[in-house]
PDB file of N, CA and C in Angstrom:
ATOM      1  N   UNK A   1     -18.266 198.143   9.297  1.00  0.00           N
ATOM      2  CA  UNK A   1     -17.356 197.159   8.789  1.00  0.00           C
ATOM      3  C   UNK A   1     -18.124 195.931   8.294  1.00  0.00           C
ATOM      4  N   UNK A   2     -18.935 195.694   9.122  1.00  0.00           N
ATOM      5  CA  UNK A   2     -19.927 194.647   8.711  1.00  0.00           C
ATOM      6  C   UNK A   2     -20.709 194.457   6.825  1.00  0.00           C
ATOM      7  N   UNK A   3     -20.959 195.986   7.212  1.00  0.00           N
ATOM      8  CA  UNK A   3     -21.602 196.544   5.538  1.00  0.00           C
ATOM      9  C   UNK A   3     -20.533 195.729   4.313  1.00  0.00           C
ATOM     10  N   UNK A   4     -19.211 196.625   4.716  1.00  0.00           N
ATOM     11  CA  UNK A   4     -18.038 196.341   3.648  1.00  0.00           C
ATOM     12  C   UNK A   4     -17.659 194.970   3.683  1.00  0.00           C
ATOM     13  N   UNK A   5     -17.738 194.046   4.456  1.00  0.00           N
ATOM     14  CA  UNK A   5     -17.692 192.680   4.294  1.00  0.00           C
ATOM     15  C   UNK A   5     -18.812 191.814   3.793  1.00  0.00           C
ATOM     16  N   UNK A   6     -19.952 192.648   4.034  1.00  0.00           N
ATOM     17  CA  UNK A   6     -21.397 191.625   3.593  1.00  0.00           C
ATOM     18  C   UNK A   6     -21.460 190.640   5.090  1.00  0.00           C
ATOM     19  N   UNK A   7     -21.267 190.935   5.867  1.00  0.00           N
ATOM     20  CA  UNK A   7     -21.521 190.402   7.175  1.00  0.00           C
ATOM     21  C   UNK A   7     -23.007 190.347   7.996  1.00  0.00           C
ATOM     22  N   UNK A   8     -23.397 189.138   8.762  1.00  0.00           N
ATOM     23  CA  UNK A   8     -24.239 189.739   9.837  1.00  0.00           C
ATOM     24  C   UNK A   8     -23.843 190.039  10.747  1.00  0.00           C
ATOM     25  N   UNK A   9     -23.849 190.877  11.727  1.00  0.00           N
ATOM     26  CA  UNK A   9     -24.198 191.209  12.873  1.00  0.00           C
ATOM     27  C   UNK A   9     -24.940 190.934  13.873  1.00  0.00           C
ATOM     28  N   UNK A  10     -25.113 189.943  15.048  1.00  0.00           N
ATOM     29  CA  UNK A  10     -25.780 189.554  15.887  1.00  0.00           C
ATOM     30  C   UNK A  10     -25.555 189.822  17.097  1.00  0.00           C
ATOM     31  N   UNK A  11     -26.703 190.345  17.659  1.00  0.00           N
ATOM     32  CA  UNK A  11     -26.379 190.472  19.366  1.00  0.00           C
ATOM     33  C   UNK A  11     -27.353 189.825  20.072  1.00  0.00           C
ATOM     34  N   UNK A  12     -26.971 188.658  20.807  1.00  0.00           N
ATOM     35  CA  UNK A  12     -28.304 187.591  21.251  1.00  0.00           C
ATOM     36  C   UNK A  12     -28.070 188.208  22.711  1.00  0.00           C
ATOM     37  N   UNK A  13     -29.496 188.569  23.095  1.00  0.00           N
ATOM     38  CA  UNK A  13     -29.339 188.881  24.672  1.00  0.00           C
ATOM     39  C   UNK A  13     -29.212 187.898  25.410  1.00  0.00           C
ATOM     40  N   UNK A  14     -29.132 188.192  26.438  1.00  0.00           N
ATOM     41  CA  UNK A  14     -28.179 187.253  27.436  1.00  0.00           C
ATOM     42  C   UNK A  14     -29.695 187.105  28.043  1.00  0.00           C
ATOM     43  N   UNK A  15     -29.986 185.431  28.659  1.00  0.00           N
ATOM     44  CA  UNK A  15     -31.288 185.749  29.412  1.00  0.00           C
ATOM     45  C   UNK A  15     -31.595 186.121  30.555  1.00  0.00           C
ATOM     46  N   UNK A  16     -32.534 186.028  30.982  1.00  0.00           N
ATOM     47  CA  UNK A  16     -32.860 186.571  32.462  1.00  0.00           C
ATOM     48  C   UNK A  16     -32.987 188.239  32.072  1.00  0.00           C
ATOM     49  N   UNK A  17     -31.953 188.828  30.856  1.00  0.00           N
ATOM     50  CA  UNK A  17     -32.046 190.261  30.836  1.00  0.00           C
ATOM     51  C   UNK A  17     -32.643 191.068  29.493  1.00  0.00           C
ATOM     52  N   UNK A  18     -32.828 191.979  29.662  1.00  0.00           N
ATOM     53  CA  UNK A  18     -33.190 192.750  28.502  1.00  0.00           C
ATOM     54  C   UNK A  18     -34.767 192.316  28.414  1.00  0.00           C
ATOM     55  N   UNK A  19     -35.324 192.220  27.815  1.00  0.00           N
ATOM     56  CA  UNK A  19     -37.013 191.783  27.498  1.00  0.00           C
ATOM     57  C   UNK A  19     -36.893 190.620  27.439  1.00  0.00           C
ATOM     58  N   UNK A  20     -35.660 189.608  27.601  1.00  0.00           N
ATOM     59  CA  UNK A  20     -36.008 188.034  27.443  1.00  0.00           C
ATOM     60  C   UNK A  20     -36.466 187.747  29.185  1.00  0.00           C
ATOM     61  N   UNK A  21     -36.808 188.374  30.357  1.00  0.00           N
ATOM     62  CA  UNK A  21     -37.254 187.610  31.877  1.00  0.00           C
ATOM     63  C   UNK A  21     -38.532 186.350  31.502  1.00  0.00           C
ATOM     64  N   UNK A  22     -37.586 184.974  31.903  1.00  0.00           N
ATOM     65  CA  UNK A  22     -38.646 183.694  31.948  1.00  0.00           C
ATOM     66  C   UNK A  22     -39.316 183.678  33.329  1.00  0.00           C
ATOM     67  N   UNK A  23     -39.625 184.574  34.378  1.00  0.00           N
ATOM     68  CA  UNK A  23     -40.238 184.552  35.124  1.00  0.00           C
ATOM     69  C   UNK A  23     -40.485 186.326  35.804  1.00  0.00           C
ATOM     70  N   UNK A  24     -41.226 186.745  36.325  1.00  0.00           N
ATOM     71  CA  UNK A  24     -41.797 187.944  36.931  1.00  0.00           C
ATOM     72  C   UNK A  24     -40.353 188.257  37.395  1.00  0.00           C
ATOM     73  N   UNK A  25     -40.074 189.541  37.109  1.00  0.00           N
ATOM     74  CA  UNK A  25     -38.604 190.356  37.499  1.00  0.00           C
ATOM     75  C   UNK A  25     -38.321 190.132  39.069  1.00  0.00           C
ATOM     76  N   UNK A  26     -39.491 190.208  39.452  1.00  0.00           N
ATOM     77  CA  UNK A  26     -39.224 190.369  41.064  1.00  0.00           C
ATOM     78  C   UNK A  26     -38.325 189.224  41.754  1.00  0.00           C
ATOM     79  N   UNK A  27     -39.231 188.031  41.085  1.00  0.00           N
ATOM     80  CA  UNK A  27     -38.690 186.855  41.588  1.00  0.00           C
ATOM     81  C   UNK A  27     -37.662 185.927  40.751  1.00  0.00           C
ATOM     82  N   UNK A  28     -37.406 186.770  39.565  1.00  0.00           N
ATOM     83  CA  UNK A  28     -36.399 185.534  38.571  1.00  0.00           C
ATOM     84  C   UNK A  28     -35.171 185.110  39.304  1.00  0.00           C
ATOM     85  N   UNK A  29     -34.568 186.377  39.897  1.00  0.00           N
ATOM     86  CA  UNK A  29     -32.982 186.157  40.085  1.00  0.00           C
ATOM     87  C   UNK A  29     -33.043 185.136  41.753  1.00  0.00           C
ATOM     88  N   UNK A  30     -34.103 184.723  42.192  1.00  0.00           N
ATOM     89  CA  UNK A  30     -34.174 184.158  43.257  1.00  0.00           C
ATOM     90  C   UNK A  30     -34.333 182.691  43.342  1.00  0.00           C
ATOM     91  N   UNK A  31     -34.235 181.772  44.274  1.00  0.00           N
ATOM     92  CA  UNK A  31     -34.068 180.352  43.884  1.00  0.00           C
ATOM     93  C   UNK A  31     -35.310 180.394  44.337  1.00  0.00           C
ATOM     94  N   UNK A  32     -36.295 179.366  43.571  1.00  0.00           N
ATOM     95  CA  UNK A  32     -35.836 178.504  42.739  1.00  0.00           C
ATOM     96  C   UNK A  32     -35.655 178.647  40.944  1.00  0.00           C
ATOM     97  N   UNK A  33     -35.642 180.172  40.893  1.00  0.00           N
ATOM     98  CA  UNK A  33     -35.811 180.584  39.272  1.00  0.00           C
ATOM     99  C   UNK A  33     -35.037 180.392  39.019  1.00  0.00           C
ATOM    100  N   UNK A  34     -33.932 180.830  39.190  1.00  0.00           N
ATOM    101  CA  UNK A  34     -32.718 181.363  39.268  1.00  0.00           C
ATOM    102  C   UNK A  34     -31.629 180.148  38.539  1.00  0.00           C
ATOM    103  N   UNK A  35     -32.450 179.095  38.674  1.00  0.00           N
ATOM    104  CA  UNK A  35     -31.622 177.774  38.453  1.00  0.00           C
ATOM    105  C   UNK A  35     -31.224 177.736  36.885  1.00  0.00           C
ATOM    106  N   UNK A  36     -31.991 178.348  36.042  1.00  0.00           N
ATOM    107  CA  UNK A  36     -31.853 178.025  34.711  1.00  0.00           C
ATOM    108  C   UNK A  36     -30.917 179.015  33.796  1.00  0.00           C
ATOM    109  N   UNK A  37     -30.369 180.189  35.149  1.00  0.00           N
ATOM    110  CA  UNK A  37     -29.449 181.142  34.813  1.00  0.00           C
ATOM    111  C   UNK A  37     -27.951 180.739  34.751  1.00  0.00           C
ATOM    112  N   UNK A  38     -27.481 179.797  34.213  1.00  0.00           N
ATOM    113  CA  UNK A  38     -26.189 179.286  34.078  1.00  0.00           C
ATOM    114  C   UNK A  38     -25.476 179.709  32.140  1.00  0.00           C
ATOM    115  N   UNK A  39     -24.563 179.808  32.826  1.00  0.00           N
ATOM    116  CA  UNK A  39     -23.263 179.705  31.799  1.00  0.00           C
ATOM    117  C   UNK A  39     -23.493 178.480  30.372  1.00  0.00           C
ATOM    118  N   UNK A  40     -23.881 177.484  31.229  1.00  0.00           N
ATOM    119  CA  UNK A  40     -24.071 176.446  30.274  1.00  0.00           C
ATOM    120  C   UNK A  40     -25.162 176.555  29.036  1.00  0.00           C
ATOM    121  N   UNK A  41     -26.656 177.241  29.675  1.00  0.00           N
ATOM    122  CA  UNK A  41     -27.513 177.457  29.469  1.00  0.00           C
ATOM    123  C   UNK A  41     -27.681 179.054  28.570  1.00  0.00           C
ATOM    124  N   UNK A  42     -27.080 179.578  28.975  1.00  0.00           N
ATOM    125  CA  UNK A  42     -26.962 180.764  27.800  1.00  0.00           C
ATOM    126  C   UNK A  42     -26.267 180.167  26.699  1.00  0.00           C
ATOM    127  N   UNK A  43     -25.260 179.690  26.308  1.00  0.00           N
ATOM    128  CA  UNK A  43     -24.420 179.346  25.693  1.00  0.00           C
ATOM    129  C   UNK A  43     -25.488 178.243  24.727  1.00  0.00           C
ATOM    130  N   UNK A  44     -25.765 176.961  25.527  1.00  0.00           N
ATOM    131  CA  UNK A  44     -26.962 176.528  24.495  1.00  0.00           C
ATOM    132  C   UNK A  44     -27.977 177.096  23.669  1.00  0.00           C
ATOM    133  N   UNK A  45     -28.538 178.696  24.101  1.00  0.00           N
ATOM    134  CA  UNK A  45     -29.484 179.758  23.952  1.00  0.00           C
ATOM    135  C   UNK A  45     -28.941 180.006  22.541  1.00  0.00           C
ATOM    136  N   UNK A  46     -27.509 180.507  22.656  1.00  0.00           N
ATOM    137  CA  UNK A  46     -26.598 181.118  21.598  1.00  0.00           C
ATOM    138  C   UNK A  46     -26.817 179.863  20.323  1.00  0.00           C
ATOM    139  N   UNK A  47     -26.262 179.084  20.417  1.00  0.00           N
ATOM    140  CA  UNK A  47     -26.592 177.645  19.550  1.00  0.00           C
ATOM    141  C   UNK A  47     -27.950 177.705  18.876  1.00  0.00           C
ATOM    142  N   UNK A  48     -28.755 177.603  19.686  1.00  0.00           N
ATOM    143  CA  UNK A  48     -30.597 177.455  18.883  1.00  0.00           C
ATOM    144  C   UNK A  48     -30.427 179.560  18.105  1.00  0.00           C
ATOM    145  N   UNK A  49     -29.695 179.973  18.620  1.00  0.00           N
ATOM    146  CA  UNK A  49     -29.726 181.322  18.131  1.00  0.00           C
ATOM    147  C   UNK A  49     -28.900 180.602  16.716  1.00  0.00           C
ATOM    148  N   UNK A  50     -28.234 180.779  16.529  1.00  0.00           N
ATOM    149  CA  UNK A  50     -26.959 180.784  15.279  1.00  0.00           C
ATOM    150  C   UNK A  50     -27.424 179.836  14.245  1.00  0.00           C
ATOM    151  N   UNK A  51     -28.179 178.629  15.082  1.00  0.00           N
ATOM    152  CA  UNK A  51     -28.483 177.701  13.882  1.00  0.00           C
ATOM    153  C   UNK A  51     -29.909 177.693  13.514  1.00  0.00           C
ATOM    154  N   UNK A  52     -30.670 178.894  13.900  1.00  0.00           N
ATOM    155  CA  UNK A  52     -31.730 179.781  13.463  1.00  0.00           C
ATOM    156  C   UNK A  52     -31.306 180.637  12.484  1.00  0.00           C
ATOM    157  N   UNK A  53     -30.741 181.475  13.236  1.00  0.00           N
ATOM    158  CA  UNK A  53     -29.977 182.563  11.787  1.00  0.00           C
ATOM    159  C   UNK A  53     -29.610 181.804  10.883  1.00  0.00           C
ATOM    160  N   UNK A  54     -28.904 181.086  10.997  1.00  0.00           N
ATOM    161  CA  UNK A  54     -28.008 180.282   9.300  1.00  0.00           C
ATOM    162  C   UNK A  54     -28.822 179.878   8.312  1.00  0.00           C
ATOM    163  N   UNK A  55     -29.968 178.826   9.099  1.00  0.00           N
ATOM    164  CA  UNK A  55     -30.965 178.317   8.353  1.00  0.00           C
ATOM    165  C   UNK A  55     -31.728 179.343   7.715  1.00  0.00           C
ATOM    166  N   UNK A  56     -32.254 181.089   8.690  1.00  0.00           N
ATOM    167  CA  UNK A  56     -33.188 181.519   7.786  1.00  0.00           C
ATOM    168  C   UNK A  56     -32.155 182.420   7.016  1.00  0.00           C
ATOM    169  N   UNK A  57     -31.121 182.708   6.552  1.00  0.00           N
ATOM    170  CA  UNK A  57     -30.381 183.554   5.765  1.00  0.00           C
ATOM    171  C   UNK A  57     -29.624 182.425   5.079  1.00  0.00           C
ATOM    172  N   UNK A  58     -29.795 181.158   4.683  1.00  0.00           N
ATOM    173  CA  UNK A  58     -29.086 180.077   4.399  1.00  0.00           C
ATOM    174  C   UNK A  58     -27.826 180.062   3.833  1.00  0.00           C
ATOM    175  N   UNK A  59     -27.161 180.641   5.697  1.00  0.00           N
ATOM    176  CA  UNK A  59     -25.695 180.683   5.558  1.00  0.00           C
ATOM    177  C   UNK A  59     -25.279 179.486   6.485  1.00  0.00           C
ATOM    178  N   UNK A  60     -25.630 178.226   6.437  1.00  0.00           N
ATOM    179  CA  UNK A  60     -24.770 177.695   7.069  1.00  0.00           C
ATOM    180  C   UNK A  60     -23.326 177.003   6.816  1.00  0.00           C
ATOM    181  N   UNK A  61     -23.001 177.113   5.784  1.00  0.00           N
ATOM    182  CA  UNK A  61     -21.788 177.562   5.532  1.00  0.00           C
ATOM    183  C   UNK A  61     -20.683 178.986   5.599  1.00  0.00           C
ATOM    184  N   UNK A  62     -21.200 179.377   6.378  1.00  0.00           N
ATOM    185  CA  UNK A  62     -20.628 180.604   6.735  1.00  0.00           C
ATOM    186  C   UNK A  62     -20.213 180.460   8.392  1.00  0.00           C
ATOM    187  N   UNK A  63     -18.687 181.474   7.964  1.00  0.00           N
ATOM    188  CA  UNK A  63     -18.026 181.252   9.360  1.00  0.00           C
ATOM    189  C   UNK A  63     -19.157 182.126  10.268  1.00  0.00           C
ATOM    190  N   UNK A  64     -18.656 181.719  11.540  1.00  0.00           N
ATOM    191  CA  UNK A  64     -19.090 182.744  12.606  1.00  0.00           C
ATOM    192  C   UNK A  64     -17.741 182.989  14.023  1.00  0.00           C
ATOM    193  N   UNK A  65     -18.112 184.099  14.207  1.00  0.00           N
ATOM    194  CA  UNK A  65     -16.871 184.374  15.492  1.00  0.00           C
ATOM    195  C   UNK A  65     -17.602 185.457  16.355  1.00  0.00           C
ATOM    196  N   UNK A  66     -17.651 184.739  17.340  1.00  0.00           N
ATOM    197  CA  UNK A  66     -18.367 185.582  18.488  1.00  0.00           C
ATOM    198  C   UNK A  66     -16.997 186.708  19.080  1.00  0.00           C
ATOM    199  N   UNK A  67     -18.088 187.730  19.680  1.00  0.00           N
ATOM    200  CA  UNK A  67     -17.006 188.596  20.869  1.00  0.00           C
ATOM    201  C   UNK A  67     -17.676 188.900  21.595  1.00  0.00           C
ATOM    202  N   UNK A  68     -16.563 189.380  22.452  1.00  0.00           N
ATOM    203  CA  UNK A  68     -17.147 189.864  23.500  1.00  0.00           C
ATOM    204  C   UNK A  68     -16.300 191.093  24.632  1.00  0.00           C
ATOM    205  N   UNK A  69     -16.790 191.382  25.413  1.00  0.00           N
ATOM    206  CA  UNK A  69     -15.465 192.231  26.174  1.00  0.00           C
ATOM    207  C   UNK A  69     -16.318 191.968  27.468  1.00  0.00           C
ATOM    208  N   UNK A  70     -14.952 192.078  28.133  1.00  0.00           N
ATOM    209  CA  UNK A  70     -15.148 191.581  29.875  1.00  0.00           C
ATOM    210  C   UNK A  70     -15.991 190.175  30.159  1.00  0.00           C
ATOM    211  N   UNK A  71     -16.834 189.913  30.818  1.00  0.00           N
ATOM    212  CA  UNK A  71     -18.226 189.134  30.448  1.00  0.00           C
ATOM    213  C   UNK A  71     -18.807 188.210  29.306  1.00  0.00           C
ATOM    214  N   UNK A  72     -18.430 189.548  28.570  1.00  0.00           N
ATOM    215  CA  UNK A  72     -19.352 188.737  27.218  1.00  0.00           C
ATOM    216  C   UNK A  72     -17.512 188.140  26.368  1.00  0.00           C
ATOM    217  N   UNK A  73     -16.899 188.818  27.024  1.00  0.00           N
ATOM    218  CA  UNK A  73     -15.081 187.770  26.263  1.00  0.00           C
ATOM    219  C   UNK A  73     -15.241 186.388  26.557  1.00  0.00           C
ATOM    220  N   UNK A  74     -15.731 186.199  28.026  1.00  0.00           N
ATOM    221  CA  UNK A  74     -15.378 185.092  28.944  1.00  0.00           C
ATOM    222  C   UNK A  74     -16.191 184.413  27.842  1.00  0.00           C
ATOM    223  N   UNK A  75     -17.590 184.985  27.987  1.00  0.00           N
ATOM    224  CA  UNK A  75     -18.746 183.977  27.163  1.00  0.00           C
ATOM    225  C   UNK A  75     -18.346 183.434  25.846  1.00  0.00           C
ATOM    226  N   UNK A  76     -17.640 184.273  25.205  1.00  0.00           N
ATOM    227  CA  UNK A  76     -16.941 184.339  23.460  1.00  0.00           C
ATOM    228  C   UNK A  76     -15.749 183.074  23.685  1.00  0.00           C
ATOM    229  N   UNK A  77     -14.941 183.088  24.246  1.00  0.00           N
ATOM    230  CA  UNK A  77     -13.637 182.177  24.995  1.00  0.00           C
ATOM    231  C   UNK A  77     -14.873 180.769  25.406  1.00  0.00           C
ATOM    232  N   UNK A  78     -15.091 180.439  25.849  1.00  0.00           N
ATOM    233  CA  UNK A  78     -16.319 179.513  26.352  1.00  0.00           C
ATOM    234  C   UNK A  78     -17.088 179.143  25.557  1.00  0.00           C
ATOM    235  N   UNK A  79     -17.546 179.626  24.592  1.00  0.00           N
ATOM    236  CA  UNK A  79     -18.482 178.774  23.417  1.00  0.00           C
ATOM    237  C   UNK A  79     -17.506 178.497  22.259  1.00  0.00           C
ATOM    238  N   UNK A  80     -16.646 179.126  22.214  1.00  0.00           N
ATOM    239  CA  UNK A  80     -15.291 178.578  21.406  1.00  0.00           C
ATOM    240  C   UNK A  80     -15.125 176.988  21.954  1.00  0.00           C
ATOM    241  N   UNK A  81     -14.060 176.973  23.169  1.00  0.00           N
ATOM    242  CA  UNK A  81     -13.977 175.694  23.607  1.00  0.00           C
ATOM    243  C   UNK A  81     -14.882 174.440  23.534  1.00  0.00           C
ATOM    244  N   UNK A  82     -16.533 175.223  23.760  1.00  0.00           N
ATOM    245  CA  UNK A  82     -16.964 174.046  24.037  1.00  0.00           C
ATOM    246  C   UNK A  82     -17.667 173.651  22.860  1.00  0.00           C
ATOM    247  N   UNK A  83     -17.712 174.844  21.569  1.00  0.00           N
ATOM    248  CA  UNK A  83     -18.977 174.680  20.625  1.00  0.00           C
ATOM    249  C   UNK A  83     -18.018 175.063  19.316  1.00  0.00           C
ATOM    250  N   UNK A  84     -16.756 174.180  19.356  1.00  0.00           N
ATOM    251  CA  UNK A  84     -15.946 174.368  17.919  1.00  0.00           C
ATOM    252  C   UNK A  84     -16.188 174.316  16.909  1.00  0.00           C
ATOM    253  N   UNK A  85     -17.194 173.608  16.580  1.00  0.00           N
ATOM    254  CA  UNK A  85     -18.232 172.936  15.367  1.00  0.00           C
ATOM    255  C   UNK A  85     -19.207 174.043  15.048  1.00  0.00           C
ATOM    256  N   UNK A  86     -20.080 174.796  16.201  1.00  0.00           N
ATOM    257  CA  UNK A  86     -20.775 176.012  16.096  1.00  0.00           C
ATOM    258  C   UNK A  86     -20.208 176.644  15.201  1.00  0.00           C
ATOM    259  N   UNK A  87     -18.979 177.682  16.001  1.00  0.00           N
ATOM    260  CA  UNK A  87     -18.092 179.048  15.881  1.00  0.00           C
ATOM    261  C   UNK A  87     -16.890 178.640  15.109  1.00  0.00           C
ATOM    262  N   UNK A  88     -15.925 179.318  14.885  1.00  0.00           N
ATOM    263  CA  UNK A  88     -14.815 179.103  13.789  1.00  0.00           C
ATOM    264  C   UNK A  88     -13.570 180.092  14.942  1.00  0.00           C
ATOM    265  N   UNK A  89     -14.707 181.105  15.227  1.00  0.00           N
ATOM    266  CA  UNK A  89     -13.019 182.228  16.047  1.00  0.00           C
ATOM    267  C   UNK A  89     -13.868 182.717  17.085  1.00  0.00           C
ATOM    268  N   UNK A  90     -13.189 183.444  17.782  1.00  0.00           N
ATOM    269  CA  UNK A  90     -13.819 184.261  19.317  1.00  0.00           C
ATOM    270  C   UNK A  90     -12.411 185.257  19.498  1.00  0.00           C
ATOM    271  N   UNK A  91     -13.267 186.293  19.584  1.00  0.00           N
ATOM    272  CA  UNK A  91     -12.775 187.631  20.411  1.00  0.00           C
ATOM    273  C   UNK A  91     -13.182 187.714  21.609  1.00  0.00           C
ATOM    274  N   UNK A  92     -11.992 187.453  22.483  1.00  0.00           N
ATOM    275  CA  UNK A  92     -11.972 187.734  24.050  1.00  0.00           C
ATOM    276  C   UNK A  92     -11.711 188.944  24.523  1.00  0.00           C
ATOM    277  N   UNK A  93     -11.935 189.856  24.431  1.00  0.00           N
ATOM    278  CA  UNK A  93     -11.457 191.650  24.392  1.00  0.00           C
ATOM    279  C   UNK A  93     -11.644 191.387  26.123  1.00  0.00           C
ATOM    280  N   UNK A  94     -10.401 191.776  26.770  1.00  0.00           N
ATOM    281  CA  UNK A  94     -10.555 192.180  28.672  1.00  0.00           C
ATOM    282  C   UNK A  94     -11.206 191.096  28.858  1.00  0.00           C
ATOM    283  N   UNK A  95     -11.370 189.935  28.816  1.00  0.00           N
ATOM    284  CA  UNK A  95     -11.637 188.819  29.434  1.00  0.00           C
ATOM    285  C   UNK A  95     -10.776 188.337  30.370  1.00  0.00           C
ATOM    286  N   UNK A  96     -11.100 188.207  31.878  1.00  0.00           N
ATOM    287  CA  UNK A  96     -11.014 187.894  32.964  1.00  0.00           C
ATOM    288  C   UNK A  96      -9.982 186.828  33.100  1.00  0.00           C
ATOM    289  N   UNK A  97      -9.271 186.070  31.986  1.00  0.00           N
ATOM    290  CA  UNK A  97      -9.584 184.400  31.886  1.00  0.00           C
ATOM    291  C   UNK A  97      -8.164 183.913  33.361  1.00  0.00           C
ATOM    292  N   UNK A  98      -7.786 184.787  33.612  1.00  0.00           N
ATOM    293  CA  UNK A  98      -6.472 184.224  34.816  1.00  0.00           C
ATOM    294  C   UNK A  98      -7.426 184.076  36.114  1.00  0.00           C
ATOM    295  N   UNK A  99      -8.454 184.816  36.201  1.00  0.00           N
ATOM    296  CA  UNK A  99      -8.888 185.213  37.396  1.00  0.00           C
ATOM    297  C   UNK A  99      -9.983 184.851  38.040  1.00  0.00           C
ATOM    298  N   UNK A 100      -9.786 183.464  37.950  1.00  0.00           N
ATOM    299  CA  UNK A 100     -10.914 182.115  38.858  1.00  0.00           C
ATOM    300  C   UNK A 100      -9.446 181.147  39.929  1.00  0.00           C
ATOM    301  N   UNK A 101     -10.231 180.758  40.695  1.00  0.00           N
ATOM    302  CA  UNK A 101      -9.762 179.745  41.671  1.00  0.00           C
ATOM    303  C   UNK A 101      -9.137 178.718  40.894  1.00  0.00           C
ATOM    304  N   UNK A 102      -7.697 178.533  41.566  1.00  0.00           N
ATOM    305  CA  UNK A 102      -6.729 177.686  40.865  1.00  0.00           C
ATOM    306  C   UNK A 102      -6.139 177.953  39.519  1.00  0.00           C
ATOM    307  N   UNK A 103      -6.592 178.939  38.855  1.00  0.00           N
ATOM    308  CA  UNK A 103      -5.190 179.799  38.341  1.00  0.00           C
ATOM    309  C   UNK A 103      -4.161 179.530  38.452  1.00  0.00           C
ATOM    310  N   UNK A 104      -2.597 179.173  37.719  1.00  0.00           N
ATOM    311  CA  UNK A 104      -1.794 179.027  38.553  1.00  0.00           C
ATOM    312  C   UNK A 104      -0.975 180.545  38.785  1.00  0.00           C
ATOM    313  N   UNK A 105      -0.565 181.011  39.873  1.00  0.00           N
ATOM    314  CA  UNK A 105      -0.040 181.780  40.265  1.00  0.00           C
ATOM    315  C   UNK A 105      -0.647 183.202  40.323  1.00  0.00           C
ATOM    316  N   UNK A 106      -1.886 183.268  39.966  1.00  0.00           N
ATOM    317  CA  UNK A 106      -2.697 184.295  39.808  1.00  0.00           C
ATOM    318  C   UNK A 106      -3.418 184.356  41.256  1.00  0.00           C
ATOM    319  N   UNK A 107      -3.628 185.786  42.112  1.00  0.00           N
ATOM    320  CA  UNK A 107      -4.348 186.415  42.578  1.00  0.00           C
ATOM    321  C   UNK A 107      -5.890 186.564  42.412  1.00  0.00           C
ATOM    322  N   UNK A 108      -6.745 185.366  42.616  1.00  0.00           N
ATOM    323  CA  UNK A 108      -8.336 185.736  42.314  1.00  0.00           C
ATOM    324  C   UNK A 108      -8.643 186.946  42.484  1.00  0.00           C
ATOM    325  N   UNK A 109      -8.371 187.343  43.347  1.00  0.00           N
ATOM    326  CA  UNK A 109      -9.116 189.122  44.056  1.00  0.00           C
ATOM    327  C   UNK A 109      -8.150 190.059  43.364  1.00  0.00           C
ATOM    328  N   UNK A 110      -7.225 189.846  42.397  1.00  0.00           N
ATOM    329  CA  UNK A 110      -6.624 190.780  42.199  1.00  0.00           C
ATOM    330  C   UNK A 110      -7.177 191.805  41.264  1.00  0.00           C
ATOM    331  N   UNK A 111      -7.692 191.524  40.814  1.00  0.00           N
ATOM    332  CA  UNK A 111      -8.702 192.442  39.517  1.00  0.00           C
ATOM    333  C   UNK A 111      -9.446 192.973  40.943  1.00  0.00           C
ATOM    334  N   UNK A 112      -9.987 192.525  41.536  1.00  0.00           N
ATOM    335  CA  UNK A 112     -10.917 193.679  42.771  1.00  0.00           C
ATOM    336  C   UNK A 112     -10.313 194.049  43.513  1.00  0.00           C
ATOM    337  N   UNK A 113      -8.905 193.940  43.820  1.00  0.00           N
ATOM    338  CA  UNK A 113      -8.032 194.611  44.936  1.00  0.00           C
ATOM    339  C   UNK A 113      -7.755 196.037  43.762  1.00  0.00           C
ATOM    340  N   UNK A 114      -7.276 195.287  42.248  1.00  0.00           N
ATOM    341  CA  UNK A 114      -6.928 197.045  41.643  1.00  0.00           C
ATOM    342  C   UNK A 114      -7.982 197.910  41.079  1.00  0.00           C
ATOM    343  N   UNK A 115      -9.122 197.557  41.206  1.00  0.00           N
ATOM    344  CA  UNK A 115     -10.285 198.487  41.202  1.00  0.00           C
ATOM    345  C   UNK A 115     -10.917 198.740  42.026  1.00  0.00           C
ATOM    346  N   UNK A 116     -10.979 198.344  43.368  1.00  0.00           N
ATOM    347  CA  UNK A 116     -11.347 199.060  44.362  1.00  0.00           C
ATOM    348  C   UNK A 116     -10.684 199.505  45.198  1.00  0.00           C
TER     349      UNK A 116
END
């Protein structure tokens, strides 16, 4: 689909995983590594990503809309909100989004009560 639109396609790995480890595997996911593995911090990652791409394909006039499913929805929903100016749209496919503390009326554990 990408082809028939003249689109890019980007998949920025998430860090800590895939061939991006900023410290020896053994010890990344442990404190004190571990600290630079935030939500906030991928999401900035994504940013120096996008406004890399634009500049070297000099599309920065071109929309962008992240997705994602499960995980990577939440992440897509989340750089929307916080990076409107970035992104233009986000696909949340099975994103979680009822199912954190203080929800109103939502069951946190309920997604793990109906899968396990």
């Amino acid at each position: 689909m990408a082809r028939e639109f003249g689109a890019l396609v980007v998949f920025g790995e998430h860090r800590y995983f895939g061939d991006s480890w900023p410290y020896p595997q053994d010890v990344a996911l442990t404190h004190p590594y571990n600290t630079d593995l935030t939500i906030e911090n991928v999401m900035e990652d994504y940013v120096h990503l996008l406004e890399y791409i634009k500049t070297k394909y000099d599309a920065q006039e071109k929309a962008t809309i992240a997705f994602g499913g499960s995980y990577g929805g939440m992440l897509a929903a989340w750089f929307r909100m916080k990076y409107p100016h970035i992104i233009q749209g986000a696909l949340a496919a099975s994103a979680p989004v009822l199912y954190f503390p203080g929800a109103a009326g939502i069951d946190q554990y309920g997604f793990a009560k109906i899968v396990s």
